[in-house]
C-alpha atoms as a PDB file:
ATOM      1  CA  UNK A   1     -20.612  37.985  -8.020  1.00  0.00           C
ATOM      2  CA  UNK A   2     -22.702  34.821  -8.805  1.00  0.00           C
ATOM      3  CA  UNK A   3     -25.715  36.319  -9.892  1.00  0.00           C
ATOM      4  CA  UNK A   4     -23.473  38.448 -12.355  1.00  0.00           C
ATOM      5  CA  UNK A   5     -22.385  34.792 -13.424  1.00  0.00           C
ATOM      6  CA  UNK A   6     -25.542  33.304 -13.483  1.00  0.00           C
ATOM      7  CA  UNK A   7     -27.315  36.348 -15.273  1.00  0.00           C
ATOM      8  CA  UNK A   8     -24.196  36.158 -17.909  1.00  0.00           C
ATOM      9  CA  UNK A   9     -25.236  32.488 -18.309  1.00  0.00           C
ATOM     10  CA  UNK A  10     -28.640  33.208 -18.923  1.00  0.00           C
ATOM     11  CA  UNK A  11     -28.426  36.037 -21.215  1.00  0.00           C
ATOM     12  CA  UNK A  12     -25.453  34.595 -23.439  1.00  0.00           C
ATOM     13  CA  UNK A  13     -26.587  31.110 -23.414  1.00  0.00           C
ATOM     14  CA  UNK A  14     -26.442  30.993 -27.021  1.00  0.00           C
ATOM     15  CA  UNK A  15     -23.356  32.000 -27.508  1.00  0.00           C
ATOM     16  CA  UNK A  16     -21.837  29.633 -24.528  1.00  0.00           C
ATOM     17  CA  UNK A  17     -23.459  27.259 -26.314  1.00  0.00           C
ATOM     18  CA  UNK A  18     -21.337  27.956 -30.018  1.00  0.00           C
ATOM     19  CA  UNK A  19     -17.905  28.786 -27.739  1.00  0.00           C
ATOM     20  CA  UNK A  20     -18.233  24.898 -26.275  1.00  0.00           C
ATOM     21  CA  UNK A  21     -19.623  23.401 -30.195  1.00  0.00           C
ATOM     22  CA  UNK A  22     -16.497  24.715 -32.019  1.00  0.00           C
ATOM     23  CA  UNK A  23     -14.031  23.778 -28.613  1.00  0.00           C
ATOM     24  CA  UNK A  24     -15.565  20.347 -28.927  1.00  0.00           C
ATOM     25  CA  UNK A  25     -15.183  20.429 -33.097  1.00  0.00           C
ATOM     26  CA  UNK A  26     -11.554  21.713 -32.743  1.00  0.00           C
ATOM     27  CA  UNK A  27     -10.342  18.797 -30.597  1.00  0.00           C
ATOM     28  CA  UNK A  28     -12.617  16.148 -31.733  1.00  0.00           C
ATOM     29  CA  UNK A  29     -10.218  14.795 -34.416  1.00  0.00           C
ATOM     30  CA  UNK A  30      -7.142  14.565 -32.638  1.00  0.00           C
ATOM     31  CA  UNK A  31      -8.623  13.213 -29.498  1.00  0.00           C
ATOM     32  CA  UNK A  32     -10.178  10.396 -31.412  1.00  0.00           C
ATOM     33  CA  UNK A  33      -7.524   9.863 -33.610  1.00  0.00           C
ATOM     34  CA  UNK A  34      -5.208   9.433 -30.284  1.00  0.00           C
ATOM     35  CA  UNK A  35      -8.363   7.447 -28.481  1.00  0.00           C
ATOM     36  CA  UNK A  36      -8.195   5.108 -31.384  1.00  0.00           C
ATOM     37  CA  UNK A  37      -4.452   4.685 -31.642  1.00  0.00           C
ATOM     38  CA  UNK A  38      -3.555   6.293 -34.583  1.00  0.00           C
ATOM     39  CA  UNK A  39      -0.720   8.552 -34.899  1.00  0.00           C
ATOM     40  CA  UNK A  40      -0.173  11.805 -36.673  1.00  0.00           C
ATOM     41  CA  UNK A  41       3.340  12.164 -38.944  1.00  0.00           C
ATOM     42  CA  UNK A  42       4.644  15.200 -39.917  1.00  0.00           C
ATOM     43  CA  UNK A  43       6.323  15.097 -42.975  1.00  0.00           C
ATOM     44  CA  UNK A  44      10.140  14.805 -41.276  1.00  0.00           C
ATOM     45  CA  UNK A  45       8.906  12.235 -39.272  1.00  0.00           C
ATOM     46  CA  UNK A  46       7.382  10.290 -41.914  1.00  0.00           C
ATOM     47  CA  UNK A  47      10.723  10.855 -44.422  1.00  0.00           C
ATOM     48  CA  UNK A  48      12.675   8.832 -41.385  1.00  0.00           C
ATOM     49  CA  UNK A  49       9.840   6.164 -41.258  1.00  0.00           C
ATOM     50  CA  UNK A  50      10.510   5.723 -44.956  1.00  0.00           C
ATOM     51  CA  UNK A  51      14.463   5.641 -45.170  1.00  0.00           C
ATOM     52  CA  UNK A  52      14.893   3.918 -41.689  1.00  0.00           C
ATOM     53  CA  UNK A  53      12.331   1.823 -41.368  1.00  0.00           C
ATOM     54  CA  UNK A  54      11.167   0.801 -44.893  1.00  0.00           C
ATOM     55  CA  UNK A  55       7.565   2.640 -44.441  1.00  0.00           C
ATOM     56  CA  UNK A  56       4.933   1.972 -46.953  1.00  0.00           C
ATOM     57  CA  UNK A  57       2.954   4.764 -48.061  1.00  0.00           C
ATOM     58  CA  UNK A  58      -0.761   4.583 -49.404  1.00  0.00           C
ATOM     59  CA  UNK A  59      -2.223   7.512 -50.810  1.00  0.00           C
ATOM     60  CA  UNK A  60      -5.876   7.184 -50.199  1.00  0.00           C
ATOM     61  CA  UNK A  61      -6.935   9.929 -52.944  1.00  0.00           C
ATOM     62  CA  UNK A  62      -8.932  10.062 -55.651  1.00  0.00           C
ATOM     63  CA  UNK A  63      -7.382   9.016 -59.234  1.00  0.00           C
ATOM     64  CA  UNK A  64      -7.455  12.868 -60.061  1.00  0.00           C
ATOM     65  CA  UNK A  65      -5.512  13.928 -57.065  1.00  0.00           C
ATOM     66  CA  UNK A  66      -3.174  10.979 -57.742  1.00  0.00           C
ATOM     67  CA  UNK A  67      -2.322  12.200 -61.064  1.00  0.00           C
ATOM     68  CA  UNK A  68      -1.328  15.684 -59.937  1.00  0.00           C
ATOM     69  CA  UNK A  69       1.443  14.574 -57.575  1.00  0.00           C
ATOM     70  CA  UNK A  70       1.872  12.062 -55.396  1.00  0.00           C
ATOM     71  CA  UNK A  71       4.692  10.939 -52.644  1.00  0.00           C
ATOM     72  CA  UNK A  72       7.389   8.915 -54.555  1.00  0.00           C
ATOM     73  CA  UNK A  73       7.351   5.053 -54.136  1.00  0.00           C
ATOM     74  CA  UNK A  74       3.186   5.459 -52.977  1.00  0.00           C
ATOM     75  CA  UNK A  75       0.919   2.952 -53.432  1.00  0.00           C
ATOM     76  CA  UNK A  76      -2.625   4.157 -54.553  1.00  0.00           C
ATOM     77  CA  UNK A  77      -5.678   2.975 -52.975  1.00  0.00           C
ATOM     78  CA  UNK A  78      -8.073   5.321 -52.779  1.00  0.00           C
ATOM     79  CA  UNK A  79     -10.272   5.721 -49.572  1.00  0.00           C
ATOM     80  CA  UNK A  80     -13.573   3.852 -50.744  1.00  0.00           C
ATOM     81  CA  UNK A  81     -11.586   0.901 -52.264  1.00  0.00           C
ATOM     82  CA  UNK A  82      -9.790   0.040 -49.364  1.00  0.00           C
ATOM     83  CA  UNK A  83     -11.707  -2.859 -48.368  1.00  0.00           C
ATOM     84  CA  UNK A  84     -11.385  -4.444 -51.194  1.00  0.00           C
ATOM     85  CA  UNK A  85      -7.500  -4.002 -51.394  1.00  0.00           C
ATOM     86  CA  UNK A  86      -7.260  -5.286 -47.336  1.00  0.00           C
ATOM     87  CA  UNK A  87      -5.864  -8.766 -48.071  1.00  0.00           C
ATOM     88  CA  UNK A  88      -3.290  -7.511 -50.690  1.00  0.00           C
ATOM     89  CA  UNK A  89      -1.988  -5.127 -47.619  1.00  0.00           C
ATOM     90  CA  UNK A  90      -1.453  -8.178 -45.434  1.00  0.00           C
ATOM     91  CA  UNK A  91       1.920  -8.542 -46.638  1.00  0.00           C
ATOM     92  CA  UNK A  92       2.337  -5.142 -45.101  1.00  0.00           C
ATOM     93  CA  UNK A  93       1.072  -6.022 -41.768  1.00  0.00           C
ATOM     94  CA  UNK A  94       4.220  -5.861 -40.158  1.00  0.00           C
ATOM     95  CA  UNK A  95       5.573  -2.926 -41.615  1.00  0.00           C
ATOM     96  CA  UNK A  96       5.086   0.704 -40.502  1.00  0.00           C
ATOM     97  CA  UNK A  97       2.256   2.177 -42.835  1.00  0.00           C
ATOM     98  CA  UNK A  98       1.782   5.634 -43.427  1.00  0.00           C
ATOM     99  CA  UNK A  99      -1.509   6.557 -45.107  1.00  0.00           C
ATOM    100  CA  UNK A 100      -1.589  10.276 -46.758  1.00  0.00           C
ATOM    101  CA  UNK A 101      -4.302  12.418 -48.694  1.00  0.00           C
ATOM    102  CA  UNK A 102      -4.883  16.268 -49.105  1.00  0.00           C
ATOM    103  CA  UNK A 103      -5.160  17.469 -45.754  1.00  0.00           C
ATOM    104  CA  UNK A 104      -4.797  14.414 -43.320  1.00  0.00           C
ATOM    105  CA  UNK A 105      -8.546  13.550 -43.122  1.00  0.00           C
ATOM    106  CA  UNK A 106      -9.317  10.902 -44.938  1.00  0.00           C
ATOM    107  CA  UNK A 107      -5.832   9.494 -44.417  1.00  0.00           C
ATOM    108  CA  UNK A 108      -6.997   9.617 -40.645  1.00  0.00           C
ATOM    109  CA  UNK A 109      -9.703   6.843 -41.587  1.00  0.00           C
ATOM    110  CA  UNK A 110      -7.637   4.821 -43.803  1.00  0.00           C
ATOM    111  CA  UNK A 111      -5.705   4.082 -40.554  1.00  0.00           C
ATOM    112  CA  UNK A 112      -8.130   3.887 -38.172  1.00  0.00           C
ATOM    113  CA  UNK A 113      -9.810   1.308 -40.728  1.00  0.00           C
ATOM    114  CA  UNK A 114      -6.161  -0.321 -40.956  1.00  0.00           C
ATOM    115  CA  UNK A 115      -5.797  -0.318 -37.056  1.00  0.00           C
ATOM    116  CA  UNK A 116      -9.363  -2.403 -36.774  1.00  0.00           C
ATOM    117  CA  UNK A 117      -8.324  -4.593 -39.183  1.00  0.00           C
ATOM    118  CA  UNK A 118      -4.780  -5.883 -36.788  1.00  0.00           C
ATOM    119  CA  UNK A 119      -2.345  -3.462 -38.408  1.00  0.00           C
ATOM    120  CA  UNK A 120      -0.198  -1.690 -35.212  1.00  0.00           C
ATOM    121  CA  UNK A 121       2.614   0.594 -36.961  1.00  0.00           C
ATOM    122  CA  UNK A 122       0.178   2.866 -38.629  1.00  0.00           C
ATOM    123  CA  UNK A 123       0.308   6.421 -39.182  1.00  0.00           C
ATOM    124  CA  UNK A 124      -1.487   9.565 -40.602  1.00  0.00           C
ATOM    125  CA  UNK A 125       0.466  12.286 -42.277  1.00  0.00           C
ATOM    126  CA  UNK A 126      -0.429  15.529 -40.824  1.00  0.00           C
ATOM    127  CA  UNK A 127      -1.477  18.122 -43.228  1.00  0.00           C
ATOM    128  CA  UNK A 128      -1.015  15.678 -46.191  1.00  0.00           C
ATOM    129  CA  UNK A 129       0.409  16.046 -49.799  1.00  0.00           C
ATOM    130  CA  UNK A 130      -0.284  20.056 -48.829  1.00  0.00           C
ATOM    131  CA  UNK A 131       2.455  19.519 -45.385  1.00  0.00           C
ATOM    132  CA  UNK A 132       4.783  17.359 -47.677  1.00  0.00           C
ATOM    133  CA  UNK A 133       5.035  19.914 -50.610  1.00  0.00           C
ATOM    134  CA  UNK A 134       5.613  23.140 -48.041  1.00  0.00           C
ATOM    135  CA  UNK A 135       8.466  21.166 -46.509  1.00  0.00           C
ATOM    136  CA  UNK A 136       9.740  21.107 -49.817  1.00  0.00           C
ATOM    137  CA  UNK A 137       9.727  17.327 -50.101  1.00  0.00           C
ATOM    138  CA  UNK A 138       9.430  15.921 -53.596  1.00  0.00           C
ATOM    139  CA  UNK A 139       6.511  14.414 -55.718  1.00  0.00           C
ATOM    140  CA  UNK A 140       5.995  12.284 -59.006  1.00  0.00           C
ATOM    141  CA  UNK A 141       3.575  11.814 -61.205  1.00  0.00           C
END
């Protein structure tokens, strides 16, 4: 039974090899998401962090994405100009933060990049503006 294993090994090594790349891919976001802290929202979730807790919401799009829809009462900053915008969000520090884009990538950074910088209520809205508009949750423009 072992050398059966070890010849499957051998011969399939390749494809082993893919199997463990796209495990590792798959899980890679969420486990360093979590490593760092940084917790996923669904949209639900994130409606209750705005009504009950007074949640701010940056949209870290692009200006074009913006303009086709964006969570009511968001604050644009788009991904590459946070830096600049840090020490305007320090009257935010305190508050819970949700950041939100397309899909929930780049929103993922904007927090992580809000967590090194001392902010500790900060979230990441799974599936982004995409999640929010299939829960039937409204935009503006």
């Amino acid at each position: 039974m072992e050398h059966k294993i070890l010849f499957f090994i051998e011969s399939q090594w390749p494809l082993l090899l893919g199997a463990v790349a796209l495990i590792i891919m798959i899980f890679k976001g969420p486990l360093t998401r979590r490593a760092a802290g940084i917790h996923e929202v669904d949209p639900a979730t994130a409606v209750q962090l705005i009504n009950h807790e007074d949640a701010v919401i940056i949209d870290v799009r692009e200006q074009k994405e913006w303009s086709q829809g964006h969570l009511p009462g968001a604050r644009h900053i788009p991904l590459g100009d946070l830096p600049k915008y840090m020490q305007d969000l320090e009257k935010h520090r305190g508050h819970h933060v949700i950041c939100q884009c397309a899909s929930g990538m780049r929103s993922s950074r904007a927090a992580a990049s809000l967590k090194k910088a001392g902010f500790d209520k900060i979230y990441s809205l799974r599936g982004g503006i995409g999640a929010w508009r299939s829960a039937g949750l409204p935009v503006e423009k």
